[in-house]
PDB file of N, CA and C in Angstrom:
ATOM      1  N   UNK A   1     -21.749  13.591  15.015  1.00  0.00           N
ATOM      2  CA  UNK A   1     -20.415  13.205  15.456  1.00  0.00           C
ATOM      3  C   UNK A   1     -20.178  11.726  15.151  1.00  0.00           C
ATOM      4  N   UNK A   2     -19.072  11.551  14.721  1.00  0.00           N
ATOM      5  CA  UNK A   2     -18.514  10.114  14.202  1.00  0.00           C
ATOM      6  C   UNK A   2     -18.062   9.449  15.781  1.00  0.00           C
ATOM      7  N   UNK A   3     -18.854   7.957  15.771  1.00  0.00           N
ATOM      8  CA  UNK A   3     -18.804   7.804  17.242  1.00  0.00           C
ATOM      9  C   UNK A   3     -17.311   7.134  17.070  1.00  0.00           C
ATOM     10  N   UNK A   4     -16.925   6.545  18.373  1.00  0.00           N
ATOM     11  CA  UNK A   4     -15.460   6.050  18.980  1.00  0.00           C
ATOM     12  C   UNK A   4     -15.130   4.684  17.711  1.00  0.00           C
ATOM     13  N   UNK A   5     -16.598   3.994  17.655  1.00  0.00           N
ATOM     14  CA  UNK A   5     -16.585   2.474  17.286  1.00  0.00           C
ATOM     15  C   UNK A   5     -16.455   3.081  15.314  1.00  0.00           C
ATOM     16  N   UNK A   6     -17.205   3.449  15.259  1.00  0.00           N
ATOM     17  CA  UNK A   6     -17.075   4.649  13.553  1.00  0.00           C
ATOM     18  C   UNK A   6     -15.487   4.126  13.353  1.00  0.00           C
ATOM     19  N   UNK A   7     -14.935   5.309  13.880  1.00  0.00           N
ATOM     20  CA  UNK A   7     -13.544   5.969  13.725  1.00  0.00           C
ATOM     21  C   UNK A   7     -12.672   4.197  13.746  1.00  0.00           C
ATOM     22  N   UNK A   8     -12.769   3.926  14.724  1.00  0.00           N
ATOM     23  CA  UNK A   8     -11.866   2.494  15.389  1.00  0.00           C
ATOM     24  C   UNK A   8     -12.583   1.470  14.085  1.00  0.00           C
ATOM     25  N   UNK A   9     -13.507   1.186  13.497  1.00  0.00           N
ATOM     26  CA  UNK A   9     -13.785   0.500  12.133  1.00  0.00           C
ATOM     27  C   UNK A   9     -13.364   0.797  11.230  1.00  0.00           C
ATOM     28  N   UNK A  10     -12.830   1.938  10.586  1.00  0.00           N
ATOM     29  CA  UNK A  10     -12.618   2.621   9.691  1.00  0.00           C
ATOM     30  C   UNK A  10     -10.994   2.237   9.725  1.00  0.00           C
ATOM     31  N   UNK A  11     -10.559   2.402  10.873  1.00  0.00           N
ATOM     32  CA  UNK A  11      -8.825   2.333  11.248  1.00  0.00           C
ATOM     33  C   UNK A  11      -8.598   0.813  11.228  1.00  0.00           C
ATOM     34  N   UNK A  12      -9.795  -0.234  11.129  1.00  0.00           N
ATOM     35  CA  UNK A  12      -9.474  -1.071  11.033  1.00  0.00           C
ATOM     36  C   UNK A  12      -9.555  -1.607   9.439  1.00  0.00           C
ATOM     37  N   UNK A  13     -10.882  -1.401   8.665  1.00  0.00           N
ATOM     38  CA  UNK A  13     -10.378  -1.294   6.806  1.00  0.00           C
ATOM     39  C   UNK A  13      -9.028  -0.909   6.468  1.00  0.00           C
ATOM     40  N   UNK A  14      -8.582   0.259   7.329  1.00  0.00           N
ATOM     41  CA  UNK A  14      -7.080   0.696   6.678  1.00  0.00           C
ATOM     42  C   UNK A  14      -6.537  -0.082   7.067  1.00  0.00           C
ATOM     43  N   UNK A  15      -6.330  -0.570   8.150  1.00  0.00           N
ATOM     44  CA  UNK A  15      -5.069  -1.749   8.363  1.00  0.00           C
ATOM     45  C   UNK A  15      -5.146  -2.645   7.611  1.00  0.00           C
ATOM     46  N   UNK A  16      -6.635  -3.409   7.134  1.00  0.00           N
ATOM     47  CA  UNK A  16      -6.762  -4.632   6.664  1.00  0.00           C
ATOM     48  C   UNK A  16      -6.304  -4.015   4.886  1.00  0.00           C
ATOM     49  N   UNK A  17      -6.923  -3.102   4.968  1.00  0.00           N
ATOM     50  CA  UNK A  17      -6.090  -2.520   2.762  1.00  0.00           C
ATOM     51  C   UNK A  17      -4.673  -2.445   2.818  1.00  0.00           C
ATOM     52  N   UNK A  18      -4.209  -2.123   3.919  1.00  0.00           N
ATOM     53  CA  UNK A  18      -3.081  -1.494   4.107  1.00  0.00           C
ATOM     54  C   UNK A  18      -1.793  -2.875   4.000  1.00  0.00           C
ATOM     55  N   UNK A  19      -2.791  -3.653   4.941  1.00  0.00           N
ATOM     56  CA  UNK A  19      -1.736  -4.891   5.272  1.00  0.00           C
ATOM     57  C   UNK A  19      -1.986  -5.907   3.753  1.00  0.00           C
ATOM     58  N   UNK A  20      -3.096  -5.776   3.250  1.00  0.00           N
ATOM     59  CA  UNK A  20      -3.068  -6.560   1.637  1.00  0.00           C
ATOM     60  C   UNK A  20      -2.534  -5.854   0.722  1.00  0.00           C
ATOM     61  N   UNK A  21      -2.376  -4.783   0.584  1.00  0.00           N
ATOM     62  CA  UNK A  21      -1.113  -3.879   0.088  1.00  0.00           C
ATOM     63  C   UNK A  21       0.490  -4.440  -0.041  1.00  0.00           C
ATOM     64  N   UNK A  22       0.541  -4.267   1.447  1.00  0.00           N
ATOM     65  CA  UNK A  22       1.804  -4.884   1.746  1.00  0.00           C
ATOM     66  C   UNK A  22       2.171  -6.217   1.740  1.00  0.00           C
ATOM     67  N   UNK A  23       1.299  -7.076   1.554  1.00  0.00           N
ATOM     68  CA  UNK A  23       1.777  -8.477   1.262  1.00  0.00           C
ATOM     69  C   UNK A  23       1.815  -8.503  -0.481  1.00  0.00           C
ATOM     70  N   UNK A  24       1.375  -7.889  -1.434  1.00  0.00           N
ATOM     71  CA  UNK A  24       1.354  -7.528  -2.635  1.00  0.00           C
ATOM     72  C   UNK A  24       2.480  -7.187  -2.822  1.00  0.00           C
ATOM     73  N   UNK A  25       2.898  -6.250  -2.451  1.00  0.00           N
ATOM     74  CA  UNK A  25       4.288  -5.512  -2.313  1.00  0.00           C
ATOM     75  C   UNK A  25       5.257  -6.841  -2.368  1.00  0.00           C
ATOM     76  N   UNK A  26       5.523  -7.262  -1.443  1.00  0.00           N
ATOM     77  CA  UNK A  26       6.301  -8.482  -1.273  1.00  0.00           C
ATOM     78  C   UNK A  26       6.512  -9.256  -2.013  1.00  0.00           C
ATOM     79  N   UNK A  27       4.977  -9.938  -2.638  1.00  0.00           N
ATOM     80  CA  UNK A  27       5.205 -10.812  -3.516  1.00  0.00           C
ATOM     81  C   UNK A  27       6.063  -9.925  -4.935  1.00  0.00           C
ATOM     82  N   UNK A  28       5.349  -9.195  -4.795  1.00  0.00           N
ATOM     83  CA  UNK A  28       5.914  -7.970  -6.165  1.00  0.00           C
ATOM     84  C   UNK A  28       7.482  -8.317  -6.245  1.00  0.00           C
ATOM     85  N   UNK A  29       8.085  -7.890  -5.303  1.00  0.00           N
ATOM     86  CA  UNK A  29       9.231  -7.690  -4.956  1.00  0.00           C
ATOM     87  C   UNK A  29       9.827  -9.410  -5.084  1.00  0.00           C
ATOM     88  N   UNK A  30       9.414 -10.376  -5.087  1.00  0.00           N
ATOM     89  CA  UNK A  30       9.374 -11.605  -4.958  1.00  0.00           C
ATOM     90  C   UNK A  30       9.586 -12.185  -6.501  1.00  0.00           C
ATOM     91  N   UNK A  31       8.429 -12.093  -6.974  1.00  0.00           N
ATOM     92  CA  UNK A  31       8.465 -12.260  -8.919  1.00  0.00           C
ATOM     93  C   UNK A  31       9.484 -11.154  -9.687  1.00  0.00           C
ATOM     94  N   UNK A  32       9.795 -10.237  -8.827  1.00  0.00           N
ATOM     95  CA  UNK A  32      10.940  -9.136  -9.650  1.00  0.00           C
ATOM     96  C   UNK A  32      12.416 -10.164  -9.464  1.00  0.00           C
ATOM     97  N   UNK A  33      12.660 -10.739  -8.498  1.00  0.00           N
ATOM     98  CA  UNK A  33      13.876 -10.907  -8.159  1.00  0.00           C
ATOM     99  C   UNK A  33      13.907 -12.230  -9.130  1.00  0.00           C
ATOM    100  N   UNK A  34      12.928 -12.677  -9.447  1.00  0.00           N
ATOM    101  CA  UNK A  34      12.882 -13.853 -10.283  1.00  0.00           C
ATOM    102  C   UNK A  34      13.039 -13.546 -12.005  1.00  0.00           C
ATOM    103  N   UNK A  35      12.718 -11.942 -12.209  1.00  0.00           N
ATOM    104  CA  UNK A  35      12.610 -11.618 -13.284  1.00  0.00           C
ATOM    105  C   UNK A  35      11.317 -11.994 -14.245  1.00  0.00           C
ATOM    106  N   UNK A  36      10.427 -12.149 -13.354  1.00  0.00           N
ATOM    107  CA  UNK A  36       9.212 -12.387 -13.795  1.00  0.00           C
ATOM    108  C   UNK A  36       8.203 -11.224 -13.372  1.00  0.00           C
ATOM    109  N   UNK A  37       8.563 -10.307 -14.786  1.00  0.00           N
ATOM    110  CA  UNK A  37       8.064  -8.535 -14.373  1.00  0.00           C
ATOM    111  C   UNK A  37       6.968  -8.241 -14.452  1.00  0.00           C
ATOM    112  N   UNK A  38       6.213  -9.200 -14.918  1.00  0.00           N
ATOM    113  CA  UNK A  38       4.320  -8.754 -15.508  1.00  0.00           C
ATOM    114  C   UNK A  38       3.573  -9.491 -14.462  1.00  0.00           C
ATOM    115  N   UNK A  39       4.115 -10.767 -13.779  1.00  0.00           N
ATOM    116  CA  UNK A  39       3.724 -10.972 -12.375  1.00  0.00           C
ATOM    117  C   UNK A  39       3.926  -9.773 -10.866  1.00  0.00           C
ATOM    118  N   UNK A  40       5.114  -8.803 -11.350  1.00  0.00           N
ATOM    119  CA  UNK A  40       5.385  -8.385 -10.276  1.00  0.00           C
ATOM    120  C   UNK A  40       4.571  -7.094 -10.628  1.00  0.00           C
ATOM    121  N   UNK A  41       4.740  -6.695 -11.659  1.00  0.00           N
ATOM    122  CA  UNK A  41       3.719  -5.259 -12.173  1.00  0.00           C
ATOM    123  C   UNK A  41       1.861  -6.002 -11.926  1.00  0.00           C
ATOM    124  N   UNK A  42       1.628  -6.994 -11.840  1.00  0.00           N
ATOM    125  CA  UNK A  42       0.283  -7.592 -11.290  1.00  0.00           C
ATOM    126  C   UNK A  42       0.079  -7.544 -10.008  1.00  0.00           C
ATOM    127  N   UNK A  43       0.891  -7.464  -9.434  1.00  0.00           N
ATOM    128  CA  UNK A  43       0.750  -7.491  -7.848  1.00  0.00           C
ATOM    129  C   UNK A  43       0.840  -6.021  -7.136  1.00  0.00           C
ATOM    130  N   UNK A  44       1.776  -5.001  -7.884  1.00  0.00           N
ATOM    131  CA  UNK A  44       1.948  -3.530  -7.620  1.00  0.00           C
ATOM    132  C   UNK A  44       0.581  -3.129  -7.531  1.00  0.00           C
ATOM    133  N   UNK A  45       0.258  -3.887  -9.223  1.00  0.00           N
ATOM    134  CA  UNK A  45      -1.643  -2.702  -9.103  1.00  0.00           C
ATOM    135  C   UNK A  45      -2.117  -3.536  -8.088  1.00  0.00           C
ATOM    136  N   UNK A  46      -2.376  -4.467  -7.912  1.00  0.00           N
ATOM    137  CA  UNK A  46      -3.518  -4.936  -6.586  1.00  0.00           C
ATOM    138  C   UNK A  46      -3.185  -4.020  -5.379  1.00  0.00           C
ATOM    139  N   UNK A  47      -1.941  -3.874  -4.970  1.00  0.00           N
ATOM    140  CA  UNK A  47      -1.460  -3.219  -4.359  1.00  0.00           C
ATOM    141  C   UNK A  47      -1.612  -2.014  -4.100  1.00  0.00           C
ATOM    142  N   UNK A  48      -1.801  -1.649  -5.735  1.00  0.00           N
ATOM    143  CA  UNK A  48      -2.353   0.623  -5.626  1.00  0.00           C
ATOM    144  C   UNK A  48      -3.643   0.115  -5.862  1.00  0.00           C
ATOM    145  N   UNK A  49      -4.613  -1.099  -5.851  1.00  0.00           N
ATOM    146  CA  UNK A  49      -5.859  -0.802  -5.670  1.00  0.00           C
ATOM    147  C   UNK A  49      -5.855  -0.800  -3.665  1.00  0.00           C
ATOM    148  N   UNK A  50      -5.072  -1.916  -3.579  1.00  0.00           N
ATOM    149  CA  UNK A  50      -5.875  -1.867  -1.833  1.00  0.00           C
ATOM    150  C   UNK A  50      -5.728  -0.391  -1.594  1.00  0.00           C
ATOM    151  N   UNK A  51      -4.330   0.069  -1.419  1.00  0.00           N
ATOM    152  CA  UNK A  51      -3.985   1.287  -0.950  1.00  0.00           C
ATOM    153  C   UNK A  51      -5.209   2.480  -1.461  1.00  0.00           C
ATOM    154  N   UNK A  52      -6.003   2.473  -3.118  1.00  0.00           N
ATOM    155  CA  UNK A  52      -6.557   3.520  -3.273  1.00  0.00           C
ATOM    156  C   UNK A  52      -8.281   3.380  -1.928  1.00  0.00           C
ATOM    157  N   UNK A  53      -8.643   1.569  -2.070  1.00  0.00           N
ATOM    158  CA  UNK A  53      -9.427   1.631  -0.830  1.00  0.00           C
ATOM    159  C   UNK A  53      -9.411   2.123   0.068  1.00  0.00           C
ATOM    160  N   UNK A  54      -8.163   1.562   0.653  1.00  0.00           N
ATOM    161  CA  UNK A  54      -7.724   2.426   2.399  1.00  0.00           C
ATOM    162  C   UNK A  54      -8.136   3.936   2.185  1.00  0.00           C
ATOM    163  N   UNK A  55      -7.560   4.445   1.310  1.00  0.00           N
ATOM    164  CA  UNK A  55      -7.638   5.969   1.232  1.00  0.00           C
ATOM    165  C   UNK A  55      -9.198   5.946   1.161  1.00  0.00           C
ATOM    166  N   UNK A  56     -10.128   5.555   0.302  1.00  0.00           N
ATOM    167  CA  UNK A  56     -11.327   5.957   0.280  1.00  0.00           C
ATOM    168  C   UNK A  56     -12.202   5.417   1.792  1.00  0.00           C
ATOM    169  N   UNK A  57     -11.438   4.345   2.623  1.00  0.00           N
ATOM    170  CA  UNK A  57     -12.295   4.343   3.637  1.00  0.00           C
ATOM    171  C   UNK A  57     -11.468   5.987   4.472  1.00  0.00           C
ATOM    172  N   UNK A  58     -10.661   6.231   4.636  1.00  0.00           N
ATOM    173  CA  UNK A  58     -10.102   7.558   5.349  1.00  0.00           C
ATOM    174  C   UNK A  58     -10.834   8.709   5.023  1.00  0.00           C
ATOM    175  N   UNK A  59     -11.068   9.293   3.751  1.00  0.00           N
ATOM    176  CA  UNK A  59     -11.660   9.873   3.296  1.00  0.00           C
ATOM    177  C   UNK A  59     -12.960   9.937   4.003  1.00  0.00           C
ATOM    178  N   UNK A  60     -14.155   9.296   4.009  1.00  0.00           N
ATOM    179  CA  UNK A  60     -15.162   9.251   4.423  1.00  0.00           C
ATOM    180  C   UNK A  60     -14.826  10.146   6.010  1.00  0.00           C
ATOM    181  N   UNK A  61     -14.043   9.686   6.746  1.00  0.00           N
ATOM    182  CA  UNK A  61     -13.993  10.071   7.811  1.00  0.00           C
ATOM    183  C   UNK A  61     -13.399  11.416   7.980  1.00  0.00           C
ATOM    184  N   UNK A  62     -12.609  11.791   6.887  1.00  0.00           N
ATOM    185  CA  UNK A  62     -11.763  13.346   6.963  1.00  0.00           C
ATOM    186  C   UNK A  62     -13.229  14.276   5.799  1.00  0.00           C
ATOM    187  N   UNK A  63     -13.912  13.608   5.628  1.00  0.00           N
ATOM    188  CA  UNK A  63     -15.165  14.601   4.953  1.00  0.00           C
ATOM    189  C   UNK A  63     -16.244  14.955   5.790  1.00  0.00           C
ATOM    190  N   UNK A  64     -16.418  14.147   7.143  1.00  0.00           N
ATOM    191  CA  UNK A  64     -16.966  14.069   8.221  1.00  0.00           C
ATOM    192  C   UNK A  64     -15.991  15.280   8.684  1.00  0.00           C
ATOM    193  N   UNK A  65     -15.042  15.109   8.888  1.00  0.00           N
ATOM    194  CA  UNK A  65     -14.206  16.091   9.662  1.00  0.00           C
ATOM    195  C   UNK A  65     -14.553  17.401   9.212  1.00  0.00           C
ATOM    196  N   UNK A  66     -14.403  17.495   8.004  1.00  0.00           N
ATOM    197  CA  UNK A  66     -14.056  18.715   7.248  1.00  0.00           C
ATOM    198  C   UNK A  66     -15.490  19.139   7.159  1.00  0.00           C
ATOM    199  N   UNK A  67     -16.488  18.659   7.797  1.00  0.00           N
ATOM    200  CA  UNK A  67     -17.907  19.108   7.281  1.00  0.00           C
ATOM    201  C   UNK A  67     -18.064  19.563   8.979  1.00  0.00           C
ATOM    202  N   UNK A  68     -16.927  19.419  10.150  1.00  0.00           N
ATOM    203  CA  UNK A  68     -17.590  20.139  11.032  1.00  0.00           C
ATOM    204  C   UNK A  68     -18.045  19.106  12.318  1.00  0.00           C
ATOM    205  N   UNK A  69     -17.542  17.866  11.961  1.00  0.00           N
ATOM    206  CA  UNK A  69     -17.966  16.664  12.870  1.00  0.00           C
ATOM    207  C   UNK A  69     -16.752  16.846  14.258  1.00  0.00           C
ATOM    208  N   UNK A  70     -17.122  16.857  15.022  1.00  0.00           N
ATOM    209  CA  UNK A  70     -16.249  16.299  16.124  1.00  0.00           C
ATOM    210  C   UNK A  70     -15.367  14.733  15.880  1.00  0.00           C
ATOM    211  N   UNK A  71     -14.081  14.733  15.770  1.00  0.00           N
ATOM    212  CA  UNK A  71     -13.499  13.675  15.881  1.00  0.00           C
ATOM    213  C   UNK A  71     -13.035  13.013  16.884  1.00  0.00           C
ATOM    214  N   UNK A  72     -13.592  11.676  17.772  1.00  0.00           N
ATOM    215  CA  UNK A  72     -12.137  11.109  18.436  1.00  0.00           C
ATOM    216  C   UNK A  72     -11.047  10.215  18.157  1.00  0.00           C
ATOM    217  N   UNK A  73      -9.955  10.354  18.571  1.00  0.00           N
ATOM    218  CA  UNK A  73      -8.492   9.922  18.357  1.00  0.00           C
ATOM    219  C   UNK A  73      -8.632   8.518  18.816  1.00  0.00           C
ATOM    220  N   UNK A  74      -8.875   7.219  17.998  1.00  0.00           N
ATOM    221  CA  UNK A  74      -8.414   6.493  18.528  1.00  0.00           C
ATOM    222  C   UNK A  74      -7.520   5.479  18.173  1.00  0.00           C
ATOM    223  N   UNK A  75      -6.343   4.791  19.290  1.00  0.00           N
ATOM    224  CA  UNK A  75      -5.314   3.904  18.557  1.00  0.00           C
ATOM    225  C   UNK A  75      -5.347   3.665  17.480  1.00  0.00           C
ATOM    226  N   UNK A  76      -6.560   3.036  16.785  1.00  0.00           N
ATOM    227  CA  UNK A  76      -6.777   1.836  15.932  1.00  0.00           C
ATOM    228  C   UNK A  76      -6.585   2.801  14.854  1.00  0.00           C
ATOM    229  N   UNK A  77      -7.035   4.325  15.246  1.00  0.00           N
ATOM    230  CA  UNK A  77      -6.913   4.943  13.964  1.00  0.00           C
ATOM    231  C   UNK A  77      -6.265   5.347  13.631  1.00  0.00           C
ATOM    232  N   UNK A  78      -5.070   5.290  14.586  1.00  0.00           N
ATOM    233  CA  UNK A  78      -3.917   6.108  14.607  1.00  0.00           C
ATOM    234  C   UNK A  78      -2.814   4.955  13.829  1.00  0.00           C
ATOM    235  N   UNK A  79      -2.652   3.426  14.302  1.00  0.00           N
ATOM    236  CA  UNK A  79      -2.447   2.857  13.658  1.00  0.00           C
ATOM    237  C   UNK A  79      -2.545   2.642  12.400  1.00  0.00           C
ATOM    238  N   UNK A  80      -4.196   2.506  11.904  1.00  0.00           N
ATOM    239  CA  UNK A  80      -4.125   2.579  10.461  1.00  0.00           C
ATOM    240  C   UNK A  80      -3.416   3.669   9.580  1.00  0.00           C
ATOM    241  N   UNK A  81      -3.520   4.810  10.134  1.00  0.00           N
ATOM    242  CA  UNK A  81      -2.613   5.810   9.596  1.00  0.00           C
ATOM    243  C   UNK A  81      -1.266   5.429   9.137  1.00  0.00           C
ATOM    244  N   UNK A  82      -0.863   4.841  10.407  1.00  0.00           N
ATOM    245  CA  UNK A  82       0.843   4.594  10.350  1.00  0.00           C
ATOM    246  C   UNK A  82       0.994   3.542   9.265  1.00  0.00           C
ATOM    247  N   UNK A  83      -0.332   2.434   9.445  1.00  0.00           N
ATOM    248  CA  UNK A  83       0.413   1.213   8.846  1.00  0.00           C
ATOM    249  C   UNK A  83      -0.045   1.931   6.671  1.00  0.00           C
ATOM    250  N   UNK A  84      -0.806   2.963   6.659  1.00  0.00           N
ATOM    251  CA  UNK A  84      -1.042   2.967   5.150  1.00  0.00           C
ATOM    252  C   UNK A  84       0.097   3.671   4.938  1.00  0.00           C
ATOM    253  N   UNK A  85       0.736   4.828   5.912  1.00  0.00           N
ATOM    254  CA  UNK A  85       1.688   5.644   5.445  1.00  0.00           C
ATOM    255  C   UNK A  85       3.255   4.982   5.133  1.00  0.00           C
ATOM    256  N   UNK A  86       3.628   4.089   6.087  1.00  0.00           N
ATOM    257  CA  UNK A  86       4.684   2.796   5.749  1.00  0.00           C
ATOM    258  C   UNK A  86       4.383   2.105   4.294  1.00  0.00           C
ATOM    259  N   UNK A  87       3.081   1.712   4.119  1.00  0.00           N
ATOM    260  CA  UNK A  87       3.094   0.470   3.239  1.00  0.00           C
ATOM    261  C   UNK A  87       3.137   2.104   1.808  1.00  0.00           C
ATOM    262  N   UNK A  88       2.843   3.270   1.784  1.00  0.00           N
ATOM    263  CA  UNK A  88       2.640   3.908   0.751  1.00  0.00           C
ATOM    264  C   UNK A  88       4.417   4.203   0.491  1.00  0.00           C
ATOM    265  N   UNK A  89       5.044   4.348   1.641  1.00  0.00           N
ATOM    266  CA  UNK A  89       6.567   4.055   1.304  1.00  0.00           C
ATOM    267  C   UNK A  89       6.679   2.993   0.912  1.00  0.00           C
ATOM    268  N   UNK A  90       6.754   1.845   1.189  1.00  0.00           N
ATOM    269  CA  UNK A  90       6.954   0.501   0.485  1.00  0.00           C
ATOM    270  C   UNK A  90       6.888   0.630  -0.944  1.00  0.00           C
ATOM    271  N   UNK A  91       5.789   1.329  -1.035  1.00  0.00           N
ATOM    272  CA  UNK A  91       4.974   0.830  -2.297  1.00  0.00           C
ATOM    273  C   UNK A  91       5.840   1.733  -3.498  1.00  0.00           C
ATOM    274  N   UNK A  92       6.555   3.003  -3.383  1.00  0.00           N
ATOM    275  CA  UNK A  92       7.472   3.620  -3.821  1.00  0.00           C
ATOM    276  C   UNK A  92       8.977   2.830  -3.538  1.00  0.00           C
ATOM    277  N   UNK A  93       9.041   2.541  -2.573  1.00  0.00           N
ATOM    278  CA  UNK A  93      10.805   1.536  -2.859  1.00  0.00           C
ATOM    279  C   UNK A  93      10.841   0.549  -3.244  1.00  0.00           C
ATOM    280  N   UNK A  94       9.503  -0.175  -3.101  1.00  0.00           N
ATOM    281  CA  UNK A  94       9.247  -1.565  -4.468  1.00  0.00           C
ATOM    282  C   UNK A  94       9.472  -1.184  -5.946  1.00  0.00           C
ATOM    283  N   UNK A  95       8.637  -0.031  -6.011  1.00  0.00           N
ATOM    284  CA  UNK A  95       8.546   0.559  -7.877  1.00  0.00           C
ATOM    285  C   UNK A  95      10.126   0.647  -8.053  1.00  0.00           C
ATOM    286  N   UNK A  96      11.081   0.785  -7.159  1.00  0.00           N
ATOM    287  CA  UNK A  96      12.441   1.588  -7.318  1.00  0.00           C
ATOM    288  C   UNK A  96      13.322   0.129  -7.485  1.00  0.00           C
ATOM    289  N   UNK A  97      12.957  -0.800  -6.998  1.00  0.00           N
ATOM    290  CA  UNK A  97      13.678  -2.220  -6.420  1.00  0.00           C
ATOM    291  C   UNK A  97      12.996  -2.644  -8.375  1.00  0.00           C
ATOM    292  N   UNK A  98      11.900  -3.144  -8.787  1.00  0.00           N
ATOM    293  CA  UNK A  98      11.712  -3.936  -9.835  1.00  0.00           C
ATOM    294  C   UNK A  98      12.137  -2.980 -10.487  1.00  0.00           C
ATOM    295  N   UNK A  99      12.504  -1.818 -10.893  1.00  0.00           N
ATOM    296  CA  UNK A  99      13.275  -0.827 -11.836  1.00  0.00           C
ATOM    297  C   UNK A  99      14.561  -1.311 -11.870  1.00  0.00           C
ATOM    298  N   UNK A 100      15.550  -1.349 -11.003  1.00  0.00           N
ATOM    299  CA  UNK A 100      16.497  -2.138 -10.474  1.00  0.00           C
ATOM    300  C   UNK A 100      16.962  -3.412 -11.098  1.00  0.00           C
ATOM    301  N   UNK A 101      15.915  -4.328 -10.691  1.00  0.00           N
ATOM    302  CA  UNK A 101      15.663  -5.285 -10.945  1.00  0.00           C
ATOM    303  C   UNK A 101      15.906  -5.881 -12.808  1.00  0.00           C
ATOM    304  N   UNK A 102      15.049  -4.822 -12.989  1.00  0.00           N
ATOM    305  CA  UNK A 102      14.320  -4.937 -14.958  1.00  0.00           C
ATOM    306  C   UNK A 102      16.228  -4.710 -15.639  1.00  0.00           C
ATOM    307  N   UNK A 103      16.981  -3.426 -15.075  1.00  0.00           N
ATOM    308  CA  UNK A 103      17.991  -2.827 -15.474  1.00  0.00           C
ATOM    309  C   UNK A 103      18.847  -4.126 -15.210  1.00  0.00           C
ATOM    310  N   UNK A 104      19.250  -4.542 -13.930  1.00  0.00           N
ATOM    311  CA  UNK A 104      20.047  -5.504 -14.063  1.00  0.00           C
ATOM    312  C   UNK A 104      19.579  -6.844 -14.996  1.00  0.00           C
ATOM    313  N   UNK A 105      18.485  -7.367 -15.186  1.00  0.00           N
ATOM    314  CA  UNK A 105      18.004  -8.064 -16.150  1.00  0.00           C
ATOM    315  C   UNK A 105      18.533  -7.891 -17.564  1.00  0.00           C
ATOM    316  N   UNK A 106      18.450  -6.302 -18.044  1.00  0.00           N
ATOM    317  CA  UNK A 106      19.056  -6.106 -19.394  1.00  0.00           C
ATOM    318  C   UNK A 106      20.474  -6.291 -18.995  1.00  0.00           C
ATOM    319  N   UNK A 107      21.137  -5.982 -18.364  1.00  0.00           N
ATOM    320  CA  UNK A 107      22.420  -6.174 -18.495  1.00  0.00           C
ATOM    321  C   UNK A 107      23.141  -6.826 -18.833  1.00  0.00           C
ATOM    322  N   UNK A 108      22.543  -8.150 -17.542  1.00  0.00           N
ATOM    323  CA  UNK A 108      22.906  -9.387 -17.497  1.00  0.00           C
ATOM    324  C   UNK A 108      22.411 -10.259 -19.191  1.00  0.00           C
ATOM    325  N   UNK A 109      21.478  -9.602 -19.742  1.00  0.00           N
ATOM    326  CA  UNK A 109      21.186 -10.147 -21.145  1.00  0.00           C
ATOM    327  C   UNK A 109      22.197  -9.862 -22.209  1.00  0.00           C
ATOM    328  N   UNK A 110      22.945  -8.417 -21.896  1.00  0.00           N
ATOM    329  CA  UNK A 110      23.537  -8.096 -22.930  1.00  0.00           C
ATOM    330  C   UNK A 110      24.703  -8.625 -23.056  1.00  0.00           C
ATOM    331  N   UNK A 111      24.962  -9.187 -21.544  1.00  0.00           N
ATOM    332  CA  UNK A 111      26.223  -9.862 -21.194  1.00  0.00           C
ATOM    333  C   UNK A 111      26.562 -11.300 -21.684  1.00  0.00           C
ATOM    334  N   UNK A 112      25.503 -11.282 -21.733  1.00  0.00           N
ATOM    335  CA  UNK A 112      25.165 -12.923 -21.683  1.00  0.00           C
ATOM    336  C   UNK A 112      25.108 -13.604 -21.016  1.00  0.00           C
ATOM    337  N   UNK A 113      24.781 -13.282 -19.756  1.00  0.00           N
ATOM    338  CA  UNK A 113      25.004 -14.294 -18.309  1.00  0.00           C
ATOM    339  C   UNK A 113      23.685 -14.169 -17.934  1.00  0.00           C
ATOM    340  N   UNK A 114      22.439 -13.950 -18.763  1.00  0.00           N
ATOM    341  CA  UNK A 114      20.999 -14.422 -18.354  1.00  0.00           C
ATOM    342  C   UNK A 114      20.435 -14.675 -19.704  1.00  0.00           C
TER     343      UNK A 114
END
């Protein structure tokens, strides 16, 4: 059985991938608005790397599960859940925002007003 402190460590890697994710995101979203797209596509992947961490610390614990372990529920893990499942939205309305972003860039080029 995966003890209390297990589970509550594990929920805490996800917060900590989760929350360097999301400050990635930001900046992402940050160098897009500047039109500086290969800085902001640099920060996305750091971003789908934290996020693929988080997932691989979760994993460990849902293979425990799935092998038959008793689980307990706790905050921390319940949190990390929430905070990877938010930042994995983020991380899809960022890709949608520098798309956005890139399009109004051509525009404004073709226009001539960038």
């Amino acid at each position: 059985m995966a003890t209390k402190e297990e589970i509550s460590m594990t929920g805490f890697s996800i917060v900590a991938y989760a929350g360097d994710a999301k400050t990635s995101l930001i900046e992402a979203l940050q160098h897009a608005q500047k039109g500086e797209f290969a800085k902001a596509q640099a920060c996305v992947d750091e971003a789908n790397q934290s996020i693929v961490d988080a997932h691989n610390e979760q994993t460990k614990l849902l293979s425990k599960e799935a092998g038959g372990e008793d689980m307990d529920v706790t905050f921390i893990m319940v949190h990390g859940q929430d905070t990877l499942m938010t930042t994995m939205m983020l991380m899809d309305e960022v890709r949608f925002f520098i798309d956005e972003y890139k399009r109004i860039d051509k525009i404004e080029k073709n226009l001539g007003i960038n």
